[in-house]
PDB file of N, CA and C in Angstrom:
ATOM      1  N   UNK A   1      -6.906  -7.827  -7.100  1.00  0.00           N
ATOM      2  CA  UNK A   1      -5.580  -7.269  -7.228  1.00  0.00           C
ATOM      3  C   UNK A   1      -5.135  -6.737  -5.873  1.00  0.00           C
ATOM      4  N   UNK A   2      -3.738  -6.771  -5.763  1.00  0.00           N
ATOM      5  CA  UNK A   2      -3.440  -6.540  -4.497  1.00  0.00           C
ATOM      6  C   UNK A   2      -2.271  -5.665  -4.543  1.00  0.00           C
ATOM      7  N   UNK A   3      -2.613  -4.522  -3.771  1.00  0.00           N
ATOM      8  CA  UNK A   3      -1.955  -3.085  -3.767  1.00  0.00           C
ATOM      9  C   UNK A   3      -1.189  -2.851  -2.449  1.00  0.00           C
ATOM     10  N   UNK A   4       0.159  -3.077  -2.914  1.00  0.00           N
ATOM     11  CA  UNK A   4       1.045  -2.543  -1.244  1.00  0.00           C
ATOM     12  C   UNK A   4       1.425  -0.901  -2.058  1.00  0.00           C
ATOM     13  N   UNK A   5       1.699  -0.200  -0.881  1.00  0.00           N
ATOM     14  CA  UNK A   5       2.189   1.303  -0.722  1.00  0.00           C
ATOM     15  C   UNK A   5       3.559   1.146   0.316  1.00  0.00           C
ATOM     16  N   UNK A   6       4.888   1.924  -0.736  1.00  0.00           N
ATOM     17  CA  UNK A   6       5.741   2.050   0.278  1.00  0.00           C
ATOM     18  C   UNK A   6       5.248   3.602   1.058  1.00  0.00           C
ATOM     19  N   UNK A   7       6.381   3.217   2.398  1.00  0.00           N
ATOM     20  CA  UNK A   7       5.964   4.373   3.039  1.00  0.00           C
ATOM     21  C   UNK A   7       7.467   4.537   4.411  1.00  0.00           C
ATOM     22  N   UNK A   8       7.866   5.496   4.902  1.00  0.00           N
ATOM     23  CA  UNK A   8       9.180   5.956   5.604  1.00  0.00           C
ATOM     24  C   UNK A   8       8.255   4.922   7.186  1.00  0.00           C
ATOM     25  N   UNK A   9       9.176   4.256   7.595  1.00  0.00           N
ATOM     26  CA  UNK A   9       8.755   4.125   9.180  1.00  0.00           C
ATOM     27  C   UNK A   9       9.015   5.392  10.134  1.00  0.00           C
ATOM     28  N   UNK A  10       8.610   5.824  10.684  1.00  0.00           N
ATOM     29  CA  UNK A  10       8.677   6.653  11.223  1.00  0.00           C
ATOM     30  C   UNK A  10       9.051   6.477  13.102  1.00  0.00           C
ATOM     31  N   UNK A  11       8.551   5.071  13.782  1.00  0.00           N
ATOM     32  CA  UNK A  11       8.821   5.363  14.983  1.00  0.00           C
ATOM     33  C   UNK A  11       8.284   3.125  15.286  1.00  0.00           C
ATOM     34  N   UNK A  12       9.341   2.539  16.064  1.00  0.00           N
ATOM     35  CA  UNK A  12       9.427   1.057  15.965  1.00  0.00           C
ATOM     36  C   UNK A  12       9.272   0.698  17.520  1.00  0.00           C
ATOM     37  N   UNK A  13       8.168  -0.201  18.004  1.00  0.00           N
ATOM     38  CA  UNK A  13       7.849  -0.261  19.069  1.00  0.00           C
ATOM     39  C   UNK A  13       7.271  -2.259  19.123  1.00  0.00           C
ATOM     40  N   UNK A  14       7.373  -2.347  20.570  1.00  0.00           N
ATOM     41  CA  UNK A  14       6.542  -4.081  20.479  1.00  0.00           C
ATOM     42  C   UNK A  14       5.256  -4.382  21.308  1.00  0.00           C
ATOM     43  N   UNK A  15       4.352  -4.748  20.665  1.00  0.00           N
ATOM     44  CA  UNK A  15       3.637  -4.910  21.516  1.00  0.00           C
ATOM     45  C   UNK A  15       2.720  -6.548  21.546  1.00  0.00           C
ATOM     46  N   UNK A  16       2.900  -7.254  22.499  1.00  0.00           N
ATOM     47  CA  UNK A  16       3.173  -8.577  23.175  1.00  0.00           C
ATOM     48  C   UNK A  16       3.851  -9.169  22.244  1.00  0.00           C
ATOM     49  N   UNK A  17       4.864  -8.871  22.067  1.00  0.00           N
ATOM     50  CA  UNK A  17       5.819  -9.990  21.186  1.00  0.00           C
ATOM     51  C   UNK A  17       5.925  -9.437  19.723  1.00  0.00           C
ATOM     52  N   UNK A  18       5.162  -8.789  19.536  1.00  0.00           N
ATOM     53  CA  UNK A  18       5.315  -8.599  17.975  1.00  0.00           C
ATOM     54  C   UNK A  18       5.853  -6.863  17.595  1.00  0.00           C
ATOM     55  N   UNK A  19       6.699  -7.496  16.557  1.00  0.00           N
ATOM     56  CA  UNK A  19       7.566  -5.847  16.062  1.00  0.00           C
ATOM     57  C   UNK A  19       6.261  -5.228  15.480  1.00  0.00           C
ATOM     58  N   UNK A  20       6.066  -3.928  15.786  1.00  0.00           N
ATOM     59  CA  UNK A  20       5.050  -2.554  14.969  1.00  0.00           C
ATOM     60  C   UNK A  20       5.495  -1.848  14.843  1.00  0.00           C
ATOM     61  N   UNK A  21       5.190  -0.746  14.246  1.00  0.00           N
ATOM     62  CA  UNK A  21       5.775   0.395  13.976  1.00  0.00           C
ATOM     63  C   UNK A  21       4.333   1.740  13.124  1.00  0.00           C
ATOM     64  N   UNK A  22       5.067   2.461  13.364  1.00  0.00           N
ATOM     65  CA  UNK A  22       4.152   3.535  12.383  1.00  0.00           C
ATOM     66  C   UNK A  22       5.137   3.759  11.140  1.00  0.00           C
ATOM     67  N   UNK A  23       4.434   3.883   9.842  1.00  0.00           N
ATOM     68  CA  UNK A  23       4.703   4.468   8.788  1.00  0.00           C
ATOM     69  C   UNK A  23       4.116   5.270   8.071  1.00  0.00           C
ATOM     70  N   UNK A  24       4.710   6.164   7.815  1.00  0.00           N
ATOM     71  CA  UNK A  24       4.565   7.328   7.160  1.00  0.00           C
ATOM     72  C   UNK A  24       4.052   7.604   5.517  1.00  0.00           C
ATOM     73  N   UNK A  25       2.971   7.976   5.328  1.00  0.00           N
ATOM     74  CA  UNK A  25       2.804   7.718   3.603  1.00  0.00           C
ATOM     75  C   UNK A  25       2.279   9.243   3.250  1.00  0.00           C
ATOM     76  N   UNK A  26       3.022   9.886   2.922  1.00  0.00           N
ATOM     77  CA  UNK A  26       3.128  11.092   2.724  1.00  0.00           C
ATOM     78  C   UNK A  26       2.656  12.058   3.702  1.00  0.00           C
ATOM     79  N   UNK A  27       2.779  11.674   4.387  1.00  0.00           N
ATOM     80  CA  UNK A  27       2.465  12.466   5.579  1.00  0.00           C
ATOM     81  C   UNK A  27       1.385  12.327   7.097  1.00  0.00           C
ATOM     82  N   UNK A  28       0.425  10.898   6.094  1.00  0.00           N
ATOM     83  CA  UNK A  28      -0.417  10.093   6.439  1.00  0.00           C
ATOM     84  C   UNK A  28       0.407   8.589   7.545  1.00  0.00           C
ATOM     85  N   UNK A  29       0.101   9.006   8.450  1.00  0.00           N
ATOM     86  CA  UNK A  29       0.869   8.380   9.980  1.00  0.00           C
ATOM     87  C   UNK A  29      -0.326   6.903   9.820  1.00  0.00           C
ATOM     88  N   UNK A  30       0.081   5.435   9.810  1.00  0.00           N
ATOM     89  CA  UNK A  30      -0.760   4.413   9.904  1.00  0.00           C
ATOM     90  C   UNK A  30       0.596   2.921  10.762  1.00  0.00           C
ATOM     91  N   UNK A  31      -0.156   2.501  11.301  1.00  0.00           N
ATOM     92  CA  UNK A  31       0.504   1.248  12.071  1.00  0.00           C
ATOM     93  C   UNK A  31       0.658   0.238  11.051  1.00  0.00           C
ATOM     94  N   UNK A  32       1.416  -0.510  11.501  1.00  0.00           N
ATOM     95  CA  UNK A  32       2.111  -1.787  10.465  1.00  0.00           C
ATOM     96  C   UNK A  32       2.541  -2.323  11.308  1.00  0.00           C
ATOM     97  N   UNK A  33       2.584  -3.909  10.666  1.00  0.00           N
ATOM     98  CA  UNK A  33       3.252  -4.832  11.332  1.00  0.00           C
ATOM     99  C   UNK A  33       4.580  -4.898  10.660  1.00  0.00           C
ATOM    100  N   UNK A  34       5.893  -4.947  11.630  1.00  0.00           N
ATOM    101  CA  UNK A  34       6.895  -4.889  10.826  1.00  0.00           C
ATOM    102  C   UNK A  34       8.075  -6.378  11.050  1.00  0.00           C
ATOM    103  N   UNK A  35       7.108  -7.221  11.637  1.00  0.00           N
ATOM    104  CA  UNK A  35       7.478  -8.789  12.238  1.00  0.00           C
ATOM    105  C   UNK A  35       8.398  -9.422  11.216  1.00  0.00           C
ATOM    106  N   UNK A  36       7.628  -9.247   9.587  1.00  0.00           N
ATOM    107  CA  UNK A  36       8.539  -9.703   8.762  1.00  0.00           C
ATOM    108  C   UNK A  36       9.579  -9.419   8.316  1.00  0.00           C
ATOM    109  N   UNK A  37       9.928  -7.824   8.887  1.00  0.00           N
ATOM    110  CA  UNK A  37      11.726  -7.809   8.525  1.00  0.00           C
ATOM    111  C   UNK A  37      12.231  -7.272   9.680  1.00  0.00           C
ATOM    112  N   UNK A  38      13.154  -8.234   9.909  1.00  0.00           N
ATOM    113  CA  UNK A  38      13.959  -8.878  11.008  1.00  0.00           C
ATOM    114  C   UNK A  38      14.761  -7.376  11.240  1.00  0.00           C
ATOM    115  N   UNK A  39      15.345  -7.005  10.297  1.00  0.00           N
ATOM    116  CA  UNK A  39      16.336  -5.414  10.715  1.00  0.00           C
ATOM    117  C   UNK A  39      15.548  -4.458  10.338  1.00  0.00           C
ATOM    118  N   UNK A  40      14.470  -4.158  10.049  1.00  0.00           N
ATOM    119  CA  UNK A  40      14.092  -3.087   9.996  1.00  0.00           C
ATOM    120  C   UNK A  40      14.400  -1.944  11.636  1.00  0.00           C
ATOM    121  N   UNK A  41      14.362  -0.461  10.562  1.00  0.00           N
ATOM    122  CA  UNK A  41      14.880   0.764  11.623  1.00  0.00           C
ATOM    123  C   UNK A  41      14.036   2.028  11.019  1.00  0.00           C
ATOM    124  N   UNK A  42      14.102   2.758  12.085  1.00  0.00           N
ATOM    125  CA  UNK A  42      13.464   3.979  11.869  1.00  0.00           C
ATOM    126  C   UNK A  42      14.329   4.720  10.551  1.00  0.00           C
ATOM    127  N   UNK A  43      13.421   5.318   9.590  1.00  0.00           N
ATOM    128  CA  UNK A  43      14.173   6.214   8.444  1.00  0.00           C
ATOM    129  C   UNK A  43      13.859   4.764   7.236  1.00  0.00           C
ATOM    130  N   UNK A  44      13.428   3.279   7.491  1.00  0.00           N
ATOM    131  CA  UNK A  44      13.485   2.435   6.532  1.00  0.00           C
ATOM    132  C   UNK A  44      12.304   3.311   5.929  1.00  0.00           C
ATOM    133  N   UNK A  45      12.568   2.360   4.077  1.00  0.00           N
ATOM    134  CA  UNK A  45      11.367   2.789   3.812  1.00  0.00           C
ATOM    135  C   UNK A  45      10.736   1.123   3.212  1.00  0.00           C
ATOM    136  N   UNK A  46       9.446   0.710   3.749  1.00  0.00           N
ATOM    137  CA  UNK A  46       9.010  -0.626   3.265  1.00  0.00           C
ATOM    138  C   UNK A  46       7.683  -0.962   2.522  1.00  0.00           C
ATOM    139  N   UNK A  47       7.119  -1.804   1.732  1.00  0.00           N
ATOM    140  CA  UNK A  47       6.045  -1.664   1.125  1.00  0.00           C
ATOM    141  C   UNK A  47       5.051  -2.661   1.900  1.00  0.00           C
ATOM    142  N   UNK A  48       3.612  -2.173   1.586  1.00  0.00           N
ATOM    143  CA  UNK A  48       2.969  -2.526   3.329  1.00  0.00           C
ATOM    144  C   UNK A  48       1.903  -2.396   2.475  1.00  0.00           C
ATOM    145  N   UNK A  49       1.405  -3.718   3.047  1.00  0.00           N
ATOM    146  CA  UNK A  49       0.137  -4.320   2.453  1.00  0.00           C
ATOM    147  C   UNK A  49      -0.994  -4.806   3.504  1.00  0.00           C
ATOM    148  N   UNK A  50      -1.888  -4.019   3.746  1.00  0.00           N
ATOM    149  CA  UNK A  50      -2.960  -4.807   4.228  1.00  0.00           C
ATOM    150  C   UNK A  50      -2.372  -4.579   5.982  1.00  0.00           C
ATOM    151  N   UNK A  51      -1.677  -3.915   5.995  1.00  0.00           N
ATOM    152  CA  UNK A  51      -1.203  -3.390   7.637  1.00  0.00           C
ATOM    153  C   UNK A  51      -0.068  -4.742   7.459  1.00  0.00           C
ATOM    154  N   UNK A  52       1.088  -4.894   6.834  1.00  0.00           N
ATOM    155  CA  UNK A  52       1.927  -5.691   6.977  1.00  0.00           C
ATOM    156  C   UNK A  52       3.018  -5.668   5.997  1.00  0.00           C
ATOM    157  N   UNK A  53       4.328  -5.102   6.725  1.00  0.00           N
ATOM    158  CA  UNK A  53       5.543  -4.386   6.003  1.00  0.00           C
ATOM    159  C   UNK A  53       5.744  -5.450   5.189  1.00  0.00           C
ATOM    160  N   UNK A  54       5.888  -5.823   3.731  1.00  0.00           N
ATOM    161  CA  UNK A  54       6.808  -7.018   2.962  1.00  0.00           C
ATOM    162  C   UNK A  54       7.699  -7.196   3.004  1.00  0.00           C
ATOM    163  N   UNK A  55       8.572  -5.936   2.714  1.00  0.00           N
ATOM    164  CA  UNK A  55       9.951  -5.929   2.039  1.00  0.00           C
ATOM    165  C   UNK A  55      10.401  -4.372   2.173  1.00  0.00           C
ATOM    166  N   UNK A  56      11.548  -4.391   2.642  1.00  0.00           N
ATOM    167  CA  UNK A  56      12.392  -3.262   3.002  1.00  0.00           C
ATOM    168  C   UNK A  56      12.571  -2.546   1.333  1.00  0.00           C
ATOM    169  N   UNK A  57      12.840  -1.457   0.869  1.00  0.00           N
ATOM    170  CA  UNK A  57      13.242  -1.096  -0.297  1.00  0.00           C
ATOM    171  C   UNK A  57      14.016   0.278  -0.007  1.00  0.00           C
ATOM    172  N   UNK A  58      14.445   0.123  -1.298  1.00  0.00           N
ATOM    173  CA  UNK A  58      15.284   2.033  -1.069  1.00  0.00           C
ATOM    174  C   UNK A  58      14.731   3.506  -1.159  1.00  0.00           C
ATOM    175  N   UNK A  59      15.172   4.286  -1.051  1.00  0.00           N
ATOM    176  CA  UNK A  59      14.454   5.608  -1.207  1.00  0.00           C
ATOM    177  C   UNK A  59      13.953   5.622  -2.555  1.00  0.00           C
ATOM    178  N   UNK A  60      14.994   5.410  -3.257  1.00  0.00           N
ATOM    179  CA  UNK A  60      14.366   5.662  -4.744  1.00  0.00           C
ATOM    180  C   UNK A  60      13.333   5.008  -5.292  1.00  0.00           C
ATOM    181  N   UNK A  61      13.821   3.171  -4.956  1.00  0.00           N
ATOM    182  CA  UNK A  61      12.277   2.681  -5.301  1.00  0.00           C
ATOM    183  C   UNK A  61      11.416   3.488  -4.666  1.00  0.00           C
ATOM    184  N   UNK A  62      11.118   3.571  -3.350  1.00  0.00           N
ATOM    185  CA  UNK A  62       9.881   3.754  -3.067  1.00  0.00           C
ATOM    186  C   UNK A  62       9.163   5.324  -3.685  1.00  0.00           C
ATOM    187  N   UNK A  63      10.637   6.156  -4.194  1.00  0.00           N
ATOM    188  CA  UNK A  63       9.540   7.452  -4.543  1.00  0.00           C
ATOM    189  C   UNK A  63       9.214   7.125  -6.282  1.00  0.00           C
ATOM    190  N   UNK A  64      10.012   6.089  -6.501  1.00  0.00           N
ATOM    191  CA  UNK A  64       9.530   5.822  -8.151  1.00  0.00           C
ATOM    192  C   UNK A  64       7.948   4.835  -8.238  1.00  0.00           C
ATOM    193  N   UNK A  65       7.951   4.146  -7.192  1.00  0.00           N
ATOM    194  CA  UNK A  65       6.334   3.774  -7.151  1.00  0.00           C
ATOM    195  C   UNK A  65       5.270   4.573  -6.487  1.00  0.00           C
ATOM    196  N   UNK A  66       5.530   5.314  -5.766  1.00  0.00           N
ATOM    197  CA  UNK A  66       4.941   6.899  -5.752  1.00  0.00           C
ATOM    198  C   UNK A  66       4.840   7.491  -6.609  1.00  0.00           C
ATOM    199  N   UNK A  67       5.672   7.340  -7.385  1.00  0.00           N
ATOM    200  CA  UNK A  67       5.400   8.406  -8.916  1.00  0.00           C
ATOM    201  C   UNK A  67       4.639   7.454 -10.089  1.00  0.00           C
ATOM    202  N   UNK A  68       4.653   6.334  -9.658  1.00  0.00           N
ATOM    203  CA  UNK A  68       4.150   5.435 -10.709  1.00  0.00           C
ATOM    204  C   UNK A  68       2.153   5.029 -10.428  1.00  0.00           C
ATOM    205  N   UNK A  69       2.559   5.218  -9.245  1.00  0.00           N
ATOM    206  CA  UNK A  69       0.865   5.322  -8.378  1.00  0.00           C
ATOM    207  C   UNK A  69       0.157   6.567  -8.783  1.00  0.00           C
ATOM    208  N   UNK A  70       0.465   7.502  -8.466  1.00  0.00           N
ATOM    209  CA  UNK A  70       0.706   8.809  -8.791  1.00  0.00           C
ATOM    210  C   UNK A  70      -0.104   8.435 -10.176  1.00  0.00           C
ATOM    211  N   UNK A  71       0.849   8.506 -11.106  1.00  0.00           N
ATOM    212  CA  UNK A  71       0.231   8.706 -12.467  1.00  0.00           C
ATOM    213  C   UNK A  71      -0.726   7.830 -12.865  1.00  0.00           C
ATOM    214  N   UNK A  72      -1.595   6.340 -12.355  1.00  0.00           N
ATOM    215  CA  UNK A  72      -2.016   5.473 -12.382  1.00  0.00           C
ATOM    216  C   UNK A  72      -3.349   6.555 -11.736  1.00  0.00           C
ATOM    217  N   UNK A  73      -3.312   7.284 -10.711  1.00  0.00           N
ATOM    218  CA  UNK A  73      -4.638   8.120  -9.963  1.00  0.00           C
ATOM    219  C   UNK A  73      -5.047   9.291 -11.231  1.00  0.00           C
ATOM    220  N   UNK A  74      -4.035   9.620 -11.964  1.00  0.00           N
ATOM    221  CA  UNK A  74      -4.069  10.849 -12.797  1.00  0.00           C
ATOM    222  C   UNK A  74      -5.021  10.443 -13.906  1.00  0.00           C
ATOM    223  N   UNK A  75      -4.868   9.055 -14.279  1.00  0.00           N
ATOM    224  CA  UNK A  75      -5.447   8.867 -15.870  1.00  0.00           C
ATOM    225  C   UNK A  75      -6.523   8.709 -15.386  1.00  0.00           C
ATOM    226  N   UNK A  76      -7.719   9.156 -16.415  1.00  0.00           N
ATOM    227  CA  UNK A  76      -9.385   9.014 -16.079  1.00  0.00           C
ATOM    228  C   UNK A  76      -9.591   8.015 -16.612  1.00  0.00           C
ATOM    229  N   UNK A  77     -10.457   7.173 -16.465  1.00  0.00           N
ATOM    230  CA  UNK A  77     -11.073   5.891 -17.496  1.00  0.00           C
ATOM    231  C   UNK A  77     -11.978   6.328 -18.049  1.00  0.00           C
ATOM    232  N   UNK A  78     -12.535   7.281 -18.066  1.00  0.00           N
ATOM    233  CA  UNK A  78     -13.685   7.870 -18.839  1.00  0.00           C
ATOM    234  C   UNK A  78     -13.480   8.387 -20.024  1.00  0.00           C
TER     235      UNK A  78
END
């Protein structure tokens, strides 16, 4: 199974050719590749898989799959 996390970009830079950036996941600062979206900007928020932005989304998605992750960590299987 394969788990992306959105997260705020926080700061968009290149290095040899390729768009990066840092994003922000609750407070947790991690690098991404952000090659695959062409307009991405600082303040986006995108879902990032495996160190690689997918897809741009809105604030709300991203705090409603935060809240949906969220409650997915809460339930015990035990």
């Amino acid at each position: 199974m394969c788990l992306g996390i959105p997260g705020k970009i926080s700061r968009i830079y290149n290095t040899d050719g390729i768009v990066m950036g840092i994003v922000e996941y609750g407070g947790v600062m991690r690098e991404a590749c952000l090659s695959t979206i062409s307009d991405a900007k600082i303040g986006d928020y995108v879902m990032v898989h495996a160190g690689f932005a997918l897809c741009k989304m809105d604030e709300e998605e991203a705090r409603e799959t935060l809240r949906a992750l969220d409650e997915i960590n809460d339930v015990s299987l035990y």
